[in-house]
Protein backbone atom coordinates (compact mmCIF):
# COMPACT_ATOMS: atom_id res chain seq x y z
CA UNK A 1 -14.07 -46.92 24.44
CA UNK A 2 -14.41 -43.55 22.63
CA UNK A 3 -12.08 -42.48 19.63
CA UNK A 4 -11.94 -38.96 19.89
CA UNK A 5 -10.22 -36.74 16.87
CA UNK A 6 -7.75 -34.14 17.14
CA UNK A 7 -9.00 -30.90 17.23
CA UNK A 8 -7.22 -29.81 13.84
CA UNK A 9 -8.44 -33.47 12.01
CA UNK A 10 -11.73 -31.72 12.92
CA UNK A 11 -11.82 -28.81 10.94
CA UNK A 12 -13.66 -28.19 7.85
CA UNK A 13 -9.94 -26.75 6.16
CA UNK A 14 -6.53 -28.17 6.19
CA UNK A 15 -4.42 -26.13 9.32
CA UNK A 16 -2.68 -23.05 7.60
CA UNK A 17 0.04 -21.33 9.17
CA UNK A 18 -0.28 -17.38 8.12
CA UNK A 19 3.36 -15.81 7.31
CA UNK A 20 3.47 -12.61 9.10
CA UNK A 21 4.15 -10.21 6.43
CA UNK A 22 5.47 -6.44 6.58
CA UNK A 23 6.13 -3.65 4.07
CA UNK A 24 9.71 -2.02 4.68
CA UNK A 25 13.11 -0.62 3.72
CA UNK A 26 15.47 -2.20 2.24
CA UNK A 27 18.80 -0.22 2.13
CA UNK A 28 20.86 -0.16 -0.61
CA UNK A 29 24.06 2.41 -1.75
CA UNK A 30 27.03 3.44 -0.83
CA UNK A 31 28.10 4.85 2.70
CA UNK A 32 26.66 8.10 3.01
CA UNK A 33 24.36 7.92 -0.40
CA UNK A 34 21.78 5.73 1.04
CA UNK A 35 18.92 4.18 -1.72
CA UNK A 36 16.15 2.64 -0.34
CA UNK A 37 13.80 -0.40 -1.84
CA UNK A 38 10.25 -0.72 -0.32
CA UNK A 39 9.83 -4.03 -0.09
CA UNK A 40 7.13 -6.83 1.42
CA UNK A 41 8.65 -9.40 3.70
CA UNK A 42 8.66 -12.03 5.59
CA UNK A 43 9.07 -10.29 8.91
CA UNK A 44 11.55 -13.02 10.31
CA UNK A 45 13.76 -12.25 7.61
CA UNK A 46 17.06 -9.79 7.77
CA UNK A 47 16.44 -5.94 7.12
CA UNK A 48 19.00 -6.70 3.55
CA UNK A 49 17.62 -10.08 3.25
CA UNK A 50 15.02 -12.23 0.99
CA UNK A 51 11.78 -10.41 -0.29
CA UNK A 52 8.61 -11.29 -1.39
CA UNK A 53 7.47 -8.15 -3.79
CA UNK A 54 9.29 -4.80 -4.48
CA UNK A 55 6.51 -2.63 -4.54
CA UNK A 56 8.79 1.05 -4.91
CA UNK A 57 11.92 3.07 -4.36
CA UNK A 58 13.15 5.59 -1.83
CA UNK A 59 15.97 7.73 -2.78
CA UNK A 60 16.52 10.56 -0.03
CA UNK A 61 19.37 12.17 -1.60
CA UNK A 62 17.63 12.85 -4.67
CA UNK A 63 16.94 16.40 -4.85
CA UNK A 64 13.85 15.87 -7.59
CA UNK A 65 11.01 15.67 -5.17
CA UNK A 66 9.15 14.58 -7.81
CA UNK A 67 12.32 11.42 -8.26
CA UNK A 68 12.66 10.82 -4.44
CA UNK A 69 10.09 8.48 -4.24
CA UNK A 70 8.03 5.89 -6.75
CA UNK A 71 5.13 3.70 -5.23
CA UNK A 72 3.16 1.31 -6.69
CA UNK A 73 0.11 2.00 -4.59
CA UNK A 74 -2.15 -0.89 -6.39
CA UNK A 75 0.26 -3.50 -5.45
CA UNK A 76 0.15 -1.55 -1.28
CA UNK A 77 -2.84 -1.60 -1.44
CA UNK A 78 -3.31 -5.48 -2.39
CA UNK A 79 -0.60 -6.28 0.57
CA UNK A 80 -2.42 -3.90 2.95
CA UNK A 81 -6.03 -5.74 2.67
CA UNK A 82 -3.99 -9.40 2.55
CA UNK A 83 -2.93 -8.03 6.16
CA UNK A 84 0.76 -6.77 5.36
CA UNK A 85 1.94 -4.46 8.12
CA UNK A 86 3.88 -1.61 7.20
CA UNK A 87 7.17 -0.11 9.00
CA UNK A 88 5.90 3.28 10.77
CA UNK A 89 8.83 5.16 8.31
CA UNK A 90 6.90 3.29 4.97
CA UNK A 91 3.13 3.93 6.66
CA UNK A 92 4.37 7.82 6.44
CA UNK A 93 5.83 7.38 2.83
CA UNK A 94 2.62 6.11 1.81
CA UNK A 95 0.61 8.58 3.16
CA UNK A 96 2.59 11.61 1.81
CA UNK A 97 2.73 9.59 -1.58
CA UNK A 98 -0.66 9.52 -1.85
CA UNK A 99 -1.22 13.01 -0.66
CA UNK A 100 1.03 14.47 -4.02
CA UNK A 101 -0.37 12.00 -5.93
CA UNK A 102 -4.20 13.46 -5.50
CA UNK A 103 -3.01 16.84 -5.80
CA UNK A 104 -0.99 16.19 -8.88
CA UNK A 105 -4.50 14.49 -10.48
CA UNK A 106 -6.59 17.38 -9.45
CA UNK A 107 -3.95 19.81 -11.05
CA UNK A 108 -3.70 17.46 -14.29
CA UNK A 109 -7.69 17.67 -14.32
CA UNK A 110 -7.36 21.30 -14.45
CA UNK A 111 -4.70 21.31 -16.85
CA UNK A 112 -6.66 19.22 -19.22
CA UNK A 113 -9.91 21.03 -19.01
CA UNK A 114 -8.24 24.40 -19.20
CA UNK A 115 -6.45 23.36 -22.22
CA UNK A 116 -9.70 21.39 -23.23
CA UNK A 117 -11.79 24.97 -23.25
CA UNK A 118 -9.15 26.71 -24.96
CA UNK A 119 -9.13 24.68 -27.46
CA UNK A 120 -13.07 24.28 -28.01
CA UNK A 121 -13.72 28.12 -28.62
CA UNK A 122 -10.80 28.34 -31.79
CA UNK A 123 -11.58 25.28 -33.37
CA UNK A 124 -15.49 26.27 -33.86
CA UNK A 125 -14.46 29.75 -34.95
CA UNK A 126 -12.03 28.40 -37.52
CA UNK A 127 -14.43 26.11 -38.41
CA UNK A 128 -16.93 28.31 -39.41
CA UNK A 129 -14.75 30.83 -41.24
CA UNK A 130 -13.37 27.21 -43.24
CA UNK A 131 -16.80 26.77 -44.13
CA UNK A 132 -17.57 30.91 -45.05
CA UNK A 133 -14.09 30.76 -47.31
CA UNK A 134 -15.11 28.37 -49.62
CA UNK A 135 -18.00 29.03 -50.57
CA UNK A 136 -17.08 32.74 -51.27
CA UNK A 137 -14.04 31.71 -53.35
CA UNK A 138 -16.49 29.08 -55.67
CA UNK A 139 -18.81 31.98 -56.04
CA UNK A 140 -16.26 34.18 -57.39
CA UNK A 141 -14.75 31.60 -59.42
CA UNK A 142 -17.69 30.92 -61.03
CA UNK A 143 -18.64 34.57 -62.23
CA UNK A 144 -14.63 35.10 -62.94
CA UNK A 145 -14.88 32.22 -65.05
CA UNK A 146 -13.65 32.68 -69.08
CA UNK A 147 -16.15 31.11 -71.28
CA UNK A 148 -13.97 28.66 -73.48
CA UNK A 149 -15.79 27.60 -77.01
CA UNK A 150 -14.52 24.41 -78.76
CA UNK A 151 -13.45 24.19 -81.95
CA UNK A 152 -15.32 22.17 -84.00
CA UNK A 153 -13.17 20.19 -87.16
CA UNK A 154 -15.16 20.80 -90.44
């Protein structure tokens, strides 16, 4: 007689179970002034209910564009490669979050080396005529100069 092992006494690791995890709303506010959380789930759990991570906010109403919606996309983009699945309404959030987010860092870039080439030219001009000033000045000063004699006590 043969003693054959269960299949899952066979494996190499100990039997996981995998929580099926989603990125979503969670609604908050008053009636009519809605505030959304994005959240990651369990995907069992209510729409209001438990949460694992708050990863951002949603607030519609806002009229800030700029205010209306805050993502931590390192912390996405962790759940996304664990294999979170997000809510169709959060995958478009997402994408139009990182859409202004890229064109906001390519405007900053320009800002920055706009203001950095404005500020290159002046500073070596001023730099030079710092340098030209003094020397002029000491040069005068030293021809200008009153020749004091000491007194001598005798």
């Amino acid at each position: 007689m043969t003693f054959v092992l269960p299949f899952f006494l066979t494996q190499q690791e100990p039997f996981r179970k995998q929580m099926a995890v989603k990125i979503r709303l969670q609604r908050g506010g008053a009636t009519h002034a809605p505030h959304y959380r994005v959240v990651v789930t369990d995907s069992r759990s209510p729409r209001d209910g438990r949460f694992v991570e708050k990863v951002g906010t949603y607030d519609p109403k806002n009229k800030d564009e700029s205010k209306q919606l805050n993502l931590v996309l390192d912390r996405i983009d962790y759940w996304l490669s664990v294999g979170a699945k997000p809510s169709d309404t959060v995958k478009s959030l997402i994408k139009g979050f990182r859409k202004t987010s890229k064109l906001e860092a390519v405007e900053e870039t320009a800002k920055v080396e706009e203001t950095a080439k404005v500020e290159e030219a002046p500073v070596v001009e001023e730099t030079a005529k710092v340098e030209e000033a003094p020397v002029v000045e000491e040069a005068a000063a030293v021809e200008e100069a009153p020749v004091v004699k000491e007194k001598t006590a005798e």
